[in-house]
N, C-alpha and C. Protein backbone atom coordinates (compact mmCIF):
# COMPACT_ATOMS: atom_id res chain seq x y z
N UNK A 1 0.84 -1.17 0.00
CA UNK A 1 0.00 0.00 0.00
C UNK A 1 0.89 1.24 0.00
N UNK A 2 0.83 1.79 -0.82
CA UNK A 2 1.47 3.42 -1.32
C UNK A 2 1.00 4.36 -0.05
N UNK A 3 1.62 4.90 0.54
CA UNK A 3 1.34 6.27 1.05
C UNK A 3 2.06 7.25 0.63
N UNK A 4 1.41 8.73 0.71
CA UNK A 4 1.64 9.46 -0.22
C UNK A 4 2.26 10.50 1.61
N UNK A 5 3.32 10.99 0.98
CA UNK A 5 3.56 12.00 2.36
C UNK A 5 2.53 12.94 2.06
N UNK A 6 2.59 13.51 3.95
CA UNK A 6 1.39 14.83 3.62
C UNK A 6 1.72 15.93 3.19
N UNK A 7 3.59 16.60 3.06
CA UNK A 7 3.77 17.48 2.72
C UNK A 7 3.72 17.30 1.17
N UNK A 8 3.83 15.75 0.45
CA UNK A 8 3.12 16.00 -0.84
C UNK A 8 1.93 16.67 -1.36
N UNK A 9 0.76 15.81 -0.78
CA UNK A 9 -0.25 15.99 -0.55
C UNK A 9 -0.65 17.48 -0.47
N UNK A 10 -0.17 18.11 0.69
CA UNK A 10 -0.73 19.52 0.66
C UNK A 10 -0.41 20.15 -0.55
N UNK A 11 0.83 19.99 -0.94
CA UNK A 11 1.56 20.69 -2.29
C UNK A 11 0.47 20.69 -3.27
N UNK A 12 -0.12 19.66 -3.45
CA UNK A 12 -0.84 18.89 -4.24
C UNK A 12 -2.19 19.37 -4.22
N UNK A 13 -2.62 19.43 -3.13
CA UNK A 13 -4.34 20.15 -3.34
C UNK A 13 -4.03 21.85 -2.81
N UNK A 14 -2.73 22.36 -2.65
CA UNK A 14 -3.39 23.59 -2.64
C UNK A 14 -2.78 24.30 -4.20
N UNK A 15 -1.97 23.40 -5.01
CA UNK A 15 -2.10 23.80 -6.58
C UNK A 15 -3.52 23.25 -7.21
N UNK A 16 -4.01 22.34 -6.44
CA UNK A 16 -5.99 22.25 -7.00
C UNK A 16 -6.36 23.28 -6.88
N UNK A 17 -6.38 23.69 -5.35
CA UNK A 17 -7.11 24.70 -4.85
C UNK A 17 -6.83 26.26 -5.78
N UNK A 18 -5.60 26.68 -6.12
CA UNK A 18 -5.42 27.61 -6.95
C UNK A 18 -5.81 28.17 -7.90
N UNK A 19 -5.73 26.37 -8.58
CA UNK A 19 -6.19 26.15 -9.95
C UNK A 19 -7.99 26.70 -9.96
N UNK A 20 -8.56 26.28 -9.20
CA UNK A 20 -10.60 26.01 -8.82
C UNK A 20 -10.34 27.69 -8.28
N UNK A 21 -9.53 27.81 -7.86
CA UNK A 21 -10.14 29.63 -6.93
C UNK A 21 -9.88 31.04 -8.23
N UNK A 22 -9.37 30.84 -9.37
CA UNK A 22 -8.94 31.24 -10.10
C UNK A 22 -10.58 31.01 -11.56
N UNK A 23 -10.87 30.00 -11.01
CA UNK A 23 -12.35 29.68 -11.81
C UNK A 23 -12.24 28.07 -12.95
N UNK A 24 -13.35 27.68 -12.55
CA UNK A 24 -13.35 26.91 -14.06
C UNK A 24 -12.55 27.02 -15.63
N UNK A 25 -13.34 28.74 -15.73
CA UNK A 25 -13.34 29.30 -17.16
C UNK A 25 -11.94 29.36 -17.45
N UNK A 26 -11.00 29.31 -16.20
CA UNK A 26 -9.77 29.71 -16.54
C UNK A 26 -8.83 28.75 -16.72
N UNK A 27 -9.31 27.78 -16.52
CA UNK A 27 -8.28 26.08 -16.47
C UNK A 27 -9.13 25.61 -17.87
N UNK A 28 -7.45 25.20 -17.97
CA UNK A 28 -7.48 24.51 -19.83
C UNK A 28 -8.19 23.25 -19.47
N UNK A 29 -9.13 22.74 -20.62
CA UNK A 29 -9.17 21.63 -20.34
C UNK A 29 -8.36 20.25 -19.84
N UNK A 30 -7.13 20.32 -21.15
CA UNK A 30 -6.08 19.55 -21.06
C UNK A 30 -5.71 19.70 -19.23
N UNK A 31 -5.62 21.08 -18.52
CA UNK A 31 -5.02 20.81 -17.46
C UNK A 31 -5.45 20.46 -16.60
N UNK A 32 -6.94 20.48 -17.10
CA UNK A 32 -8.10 19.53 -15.77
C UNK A 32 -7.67 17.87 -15.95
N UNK A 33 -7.75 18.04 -16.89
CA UNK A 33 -7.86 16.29 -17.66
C UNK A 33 -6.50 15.65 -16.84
N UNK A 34 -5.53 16.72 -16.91
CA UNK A 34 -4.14 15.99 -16.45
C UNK A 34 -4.30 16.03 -14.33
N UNK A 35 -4.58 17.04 -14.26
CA UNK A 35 -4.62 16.98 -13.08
C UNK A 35 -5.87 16.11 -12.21
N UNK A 36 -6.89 15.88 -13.53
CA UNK A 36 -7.89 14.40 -12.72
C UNK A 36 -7.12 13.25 -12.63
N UNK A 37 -6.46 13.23 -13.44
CA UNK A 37 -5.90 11.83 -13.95
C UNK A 37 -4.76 11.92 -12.64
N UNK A 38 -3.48 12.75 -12.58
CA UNK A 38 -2.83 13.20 -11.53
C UNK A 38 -3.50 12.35 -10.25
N UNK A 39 -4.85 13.04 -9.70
CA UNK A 39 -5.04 12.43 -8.76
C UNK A 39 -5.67 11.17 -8.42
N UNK A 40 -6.27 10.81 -9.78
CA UNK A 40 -7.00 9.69 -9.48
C UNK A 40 -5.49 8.49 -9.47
N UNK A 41 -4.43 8.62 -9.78
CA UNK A 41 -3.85 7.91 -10.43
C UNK A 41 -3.13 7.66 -8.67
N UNK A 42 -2.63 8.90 -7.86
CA UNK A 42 -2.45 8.79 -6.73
C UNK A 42 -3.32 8.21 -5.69
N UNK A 43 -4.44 8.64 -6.03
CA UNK A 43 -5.85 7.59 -4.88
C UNK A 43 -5.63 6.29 -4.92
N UNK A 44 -5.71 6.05 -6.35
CA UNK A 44 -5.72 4.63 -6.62
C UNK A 44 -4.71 3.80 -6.16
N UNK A 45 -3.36 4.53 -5.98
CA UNK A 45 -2.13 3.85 -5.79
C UNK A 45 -2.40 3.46 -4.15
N UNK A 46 -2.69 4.13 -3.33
CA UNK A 46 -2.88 4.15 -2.22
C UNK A 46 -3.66 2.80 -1.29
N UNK A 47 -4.45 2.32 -2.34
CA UNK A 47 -5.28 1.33 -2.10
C UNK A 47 -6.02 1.12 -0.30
N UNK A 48 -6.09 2.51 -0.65
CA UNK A 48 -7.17 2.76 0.60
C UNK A 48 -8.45 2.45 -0.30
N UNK A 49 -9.59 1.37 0.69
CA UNK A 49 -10.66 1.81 0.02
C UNK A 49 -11.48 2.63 0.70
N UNK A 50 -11.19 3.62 1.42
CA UNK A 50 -11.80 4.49 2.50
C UNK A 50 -11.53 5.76 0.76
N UNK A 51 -10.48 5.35 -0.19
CA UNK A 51 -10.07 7.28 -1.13
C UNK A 51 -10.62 6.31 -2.57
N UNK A 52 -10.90 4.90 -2.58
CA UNK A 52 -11.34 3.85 -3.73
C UNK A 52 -12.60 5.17 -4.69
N UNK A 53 -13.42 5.82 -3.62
CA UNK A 53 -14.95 6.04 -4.13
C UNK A 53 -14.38 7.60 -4.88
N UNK A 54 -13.92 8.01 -4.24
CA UNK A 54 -12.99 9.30 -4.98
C UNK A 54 -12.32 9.06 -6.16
N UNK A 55 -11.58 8.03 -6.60
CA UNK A 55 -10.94 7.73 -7.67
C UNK A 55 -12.04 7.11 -8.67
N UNK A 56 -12.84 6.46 -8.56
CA UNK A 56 -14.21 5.87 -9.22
C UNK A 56 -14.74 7.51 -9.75
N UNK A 57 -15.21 8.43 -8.65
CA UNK A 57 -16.08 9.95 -9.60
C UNK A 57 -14.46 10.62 -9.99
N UNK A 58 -13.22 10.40 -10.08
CA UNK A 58 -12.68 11.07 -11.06
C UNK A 58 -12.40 10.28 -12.29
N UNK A 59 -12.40 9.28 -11.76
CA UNK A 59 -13.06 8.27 -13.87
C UNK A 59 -13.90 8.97 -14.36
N UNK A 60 -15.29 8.85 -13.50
CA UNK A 60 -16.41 9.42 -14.50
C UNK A 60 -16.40 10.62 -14.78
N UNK A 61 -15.73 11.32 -13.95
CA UNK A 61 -15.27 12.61 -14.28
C UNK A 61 -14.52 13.14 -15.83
N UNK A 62 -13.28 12.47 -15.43
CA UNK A 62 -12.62 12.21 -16.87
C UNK A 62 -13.14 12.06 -17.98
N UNK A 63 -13.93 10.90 -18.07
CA UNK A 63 -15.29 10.14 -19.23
C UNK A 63 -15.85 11.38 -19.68
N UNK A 64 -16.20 12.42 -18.47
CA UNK A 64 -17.38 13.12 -19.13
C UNK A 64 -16.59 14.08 -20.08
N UNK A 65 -15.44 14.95 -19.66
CA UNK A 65 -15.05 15.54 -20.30
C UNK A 65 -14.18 15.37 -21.70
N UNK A 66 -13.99 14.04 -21.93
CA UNK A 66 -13.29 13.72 -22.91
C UNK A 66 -14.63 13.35 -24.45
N UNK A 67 -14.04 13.38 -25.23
CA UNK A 67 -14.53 12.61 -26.49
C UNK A 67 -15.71 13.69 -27.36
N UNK A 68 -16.63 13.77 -27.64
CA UNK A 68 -17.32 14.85 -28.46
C UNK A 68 -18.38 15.16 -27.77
N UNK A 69 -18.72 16.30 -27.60
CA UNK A 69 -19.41 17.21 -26.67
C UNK A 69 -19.50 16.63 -25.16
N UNK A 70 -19.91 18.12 -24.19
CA UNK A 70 -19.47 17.99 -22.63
C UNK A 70 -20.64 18.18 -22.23
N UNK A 71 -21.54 17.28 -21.39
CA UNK A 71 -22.65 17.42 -20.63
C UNK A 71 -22.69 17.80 -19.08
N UNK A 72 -22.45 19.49 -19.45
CA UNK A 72 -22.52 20.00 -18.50
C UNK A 72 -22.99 19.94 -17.35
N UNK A 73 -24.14 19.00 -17.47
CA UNK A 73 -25.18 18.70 -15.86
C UNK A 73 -25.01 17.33 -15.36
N UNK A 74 -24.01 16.45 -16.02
CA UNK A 74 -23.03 15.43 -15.89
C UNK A 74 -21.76 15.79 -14.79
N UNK A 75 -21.15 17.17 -15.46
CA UNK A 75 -19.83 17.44 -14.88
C UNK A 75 -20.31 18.43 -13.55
N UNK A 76 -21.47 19.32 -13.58
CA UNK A 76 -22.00 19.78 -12.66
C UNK A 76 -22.55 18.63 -11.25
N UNK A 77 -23.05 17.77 -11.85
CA UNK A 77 -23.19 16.72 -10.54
C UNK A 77 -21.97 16.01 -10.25
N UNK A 78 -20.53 15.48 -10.39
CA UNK A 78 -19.70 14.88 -10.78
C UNK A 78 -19.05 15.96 -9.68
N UNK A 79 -18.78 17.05 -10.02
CA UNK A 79 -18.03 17.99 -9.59
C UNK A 79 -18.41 18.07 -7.72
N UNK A 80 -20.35 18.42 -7.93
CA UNK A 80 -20.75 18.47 -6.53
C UNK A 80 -20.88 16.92 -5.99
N UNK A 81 -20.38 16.11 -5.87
CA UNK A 81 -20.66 14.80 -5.40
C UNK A 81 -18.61 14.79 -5.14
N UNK A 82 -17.98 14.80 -5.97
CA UNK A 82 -16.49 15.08 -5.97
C UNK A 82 -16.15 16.11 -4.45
N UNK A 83 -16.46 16.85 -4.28
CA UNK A 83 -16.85 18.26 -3.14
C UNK A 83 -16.87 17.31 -1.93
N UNK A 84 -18.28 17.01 -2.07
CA UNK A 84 -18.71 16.21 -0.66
C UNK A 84 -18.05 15.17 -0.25
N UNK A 85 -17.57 13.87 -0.85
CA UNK A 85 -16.94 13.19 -0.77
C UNK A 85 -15.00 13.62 -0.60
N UNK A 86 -14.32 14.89 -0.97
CA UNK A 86 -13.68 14.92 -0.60
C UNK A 86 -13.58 15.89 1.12
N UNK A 87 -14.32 16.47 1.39
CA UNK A 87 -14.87 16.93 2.35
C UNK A 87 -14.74 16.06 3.47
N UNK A 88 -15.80 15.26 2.77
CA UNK A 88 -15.53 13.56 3.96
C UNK A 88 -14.73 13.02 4.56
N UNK A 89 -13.42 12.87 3.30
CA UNK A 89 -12.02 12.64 3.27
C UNK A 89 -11.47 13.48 4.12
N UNK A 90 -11.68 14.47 4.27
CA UNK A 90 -10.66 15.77 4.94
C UNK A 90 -11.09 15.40 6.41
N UNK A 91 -12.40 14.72 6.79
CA UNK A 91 -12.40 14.33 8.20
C UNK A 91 -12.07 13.52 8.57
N UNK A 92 -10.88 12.92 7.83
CA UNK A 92 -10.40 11.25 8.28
C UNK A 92 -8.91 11.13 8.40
N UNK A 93 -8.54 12.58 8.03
CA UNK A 93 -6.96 12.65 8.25
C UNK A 93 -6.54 13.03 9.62
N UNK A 94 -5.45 11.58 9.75
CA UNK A 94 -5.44 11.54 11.15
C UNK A 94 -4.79 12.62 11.60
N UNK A 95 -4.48 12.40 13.15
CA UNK A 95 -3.98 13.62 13.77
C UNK A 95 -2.36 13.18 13.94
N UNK A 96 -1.37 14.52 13.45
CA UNK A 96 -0.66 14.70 13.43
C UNK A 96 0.49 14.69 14.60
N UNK A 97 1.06 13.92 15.29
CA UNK A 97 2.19 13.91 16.29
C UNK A 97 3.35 14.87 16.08
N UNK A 98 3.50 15.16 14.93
CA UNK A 98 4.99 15.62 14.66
C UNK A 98 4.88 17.03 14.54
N UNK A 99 3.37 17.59 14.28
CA UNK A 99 3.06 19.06 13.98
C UNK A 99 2.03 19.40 13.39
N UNK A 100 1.76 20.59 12.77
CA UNK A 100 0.54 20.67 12.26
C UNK A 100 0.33 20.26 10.74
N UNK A 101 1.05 19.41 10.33
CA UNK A 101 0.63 19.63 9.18
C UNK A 101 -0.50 19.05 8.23
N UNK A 102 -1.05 17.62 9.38
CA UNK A 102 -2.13 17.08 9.19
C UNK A 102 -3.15 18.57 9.20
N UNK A 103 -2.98 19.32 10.18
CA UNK A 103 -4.09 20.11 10.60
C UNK A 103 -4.24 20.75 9.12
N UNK A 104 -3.31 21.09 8.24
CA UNK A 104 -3.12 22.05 7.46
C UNK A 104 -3.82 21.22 6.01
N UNK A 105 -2.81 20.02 6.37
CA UNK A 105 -3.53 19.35 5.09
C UNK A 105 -5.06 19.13 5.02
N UNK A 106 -5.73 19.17 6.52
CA UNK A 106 -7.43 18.75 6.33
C UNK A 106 -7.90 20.03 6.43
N UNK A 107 -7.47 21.32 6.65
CA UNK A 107 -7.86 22.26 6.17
C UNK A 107 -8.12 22.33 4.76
N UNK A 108 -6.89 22.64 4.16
CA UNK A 108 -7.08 22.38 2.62
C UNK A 108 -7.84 21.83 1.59
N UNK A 109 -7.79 20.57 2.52
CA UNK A 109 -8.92 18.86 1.77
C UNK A 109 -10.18 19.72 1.94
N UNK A 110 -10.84 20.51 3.20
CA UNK A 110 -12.06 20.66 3.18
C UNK A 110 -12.04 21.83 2.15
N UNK A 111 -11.46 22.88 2.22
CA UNK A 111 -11.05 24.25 1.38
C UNK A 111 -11.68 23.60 -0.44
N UNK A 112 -10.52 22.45 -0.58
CA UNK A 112 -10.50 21.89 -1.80
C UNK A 112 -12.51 21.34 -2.51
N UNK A 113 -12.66 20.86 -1.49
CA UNK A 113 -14.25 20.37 -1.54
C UNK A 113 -15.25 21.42 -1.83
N UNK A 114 -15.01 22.37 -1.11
CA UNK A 114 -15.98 23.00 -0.93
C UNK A 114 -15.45 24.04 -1.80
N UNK A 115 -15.06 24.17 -2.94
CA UNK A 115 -14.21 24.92 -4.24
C UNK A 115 -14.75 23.97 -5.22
N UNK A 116 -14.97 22.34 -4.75
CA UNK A 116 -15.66 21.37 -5.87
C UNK A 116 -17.09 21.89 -6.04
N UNK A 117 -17.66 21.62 -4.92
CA UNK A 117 -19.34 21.83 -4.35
C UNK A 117 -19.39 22.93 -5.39
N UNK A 118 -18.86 24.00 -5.02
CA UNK A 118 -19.11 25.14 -5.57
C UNK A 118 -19.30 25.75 -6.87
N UNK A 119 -17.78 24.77 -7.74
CA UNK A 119 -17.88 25.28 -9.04
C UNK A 119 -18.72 24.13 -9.59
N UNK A 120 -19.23 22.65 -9.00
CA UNK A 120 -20.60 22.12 -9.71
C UNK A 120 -21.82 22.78 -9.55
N UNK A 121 -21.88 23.79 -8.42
CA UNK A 121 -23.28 24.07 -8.23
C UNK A 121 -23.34 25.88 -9.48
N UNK A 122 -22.31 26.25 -9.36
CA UNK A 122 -22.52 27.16 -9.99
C UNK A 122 -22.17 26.66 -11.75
N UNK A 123 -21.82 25.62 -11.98
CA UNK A 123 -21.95 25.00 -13.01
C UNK A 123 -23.15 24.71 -14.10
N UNK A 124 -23.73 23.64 -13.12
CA UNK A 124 -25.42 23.17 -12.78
C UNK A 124 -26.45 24.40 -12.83
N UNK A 125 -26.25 25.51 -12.24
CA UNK A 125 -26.88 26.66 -11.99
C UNK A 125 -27.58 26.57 -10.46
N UNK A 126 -26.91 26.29 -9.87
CA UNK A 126 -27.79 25.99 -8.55
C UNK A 126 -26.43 26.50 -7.50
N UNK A 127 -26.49 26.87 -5.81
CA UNK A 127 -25.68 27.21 -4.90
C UNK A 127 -25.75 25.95 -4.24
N UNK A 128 -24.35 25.82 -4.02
CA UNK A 128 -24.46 24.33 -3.34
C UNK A 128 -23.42 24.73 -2.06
């Protein structure tokens, strides 16, 4: 079983987080596509099946955006279901002995979610 350090990790979702706070409109496709793949490719390695259900909606994630036309109310639910479920995740990172950086990383994880929630609901047309 792969573990991923957390000072990876943070590195890692707060260039998500950048990427999502900066907007949808503004991330290339290609760099969504790479950075789903990016993480699903890390979940998966991990073979937690507690991060299994996260790597499953960035498949379908992927799926939706690839190949000829994008069904927006596909990637709008995908996105808000992606949110919540990493949200979830952010309450399961354990607690840190050595310092804060668990604290920092489940900050982030929730930060990261709720930047998902957000750009599906304003996607979708709905506040989530």
């Amino acid at each position: 079983m792969d573990t991923i350090p957390n000072e990876t990790e943070a590195a890692e979702v707060a260039a998500t987080v950048d990427d999502l706070e900066r907007g949808l409109a503004q991330l290339s496709l290609s760099k969504a596509i790479n950075r789903i793949d990016d993480w699903k490719r890390k979940l998966m390695a991990t073979e937690r099946t507690d991060l299994m259900h996260i790597g499953a909606t960035l498949g379908e994630l992927h799926q939706s955006l690839v190949g000829e036309g994008i069904d927006g109310a596909r990637v709008s639910t995908l996105l808000v279901r992606l949110g919540e479920q990493t949200e979830a995740a952010a309450n399961d990172v354990s607690p840190s002995t050595t310092g804060d950086s668990n604290v920092e990383l489940q900050q982030a994880l929730k930060r990261l979610g709720s930047l998902l929630r957000h750009a599906g609901g304003a996607l979708g047309g709905t506040t989530s």
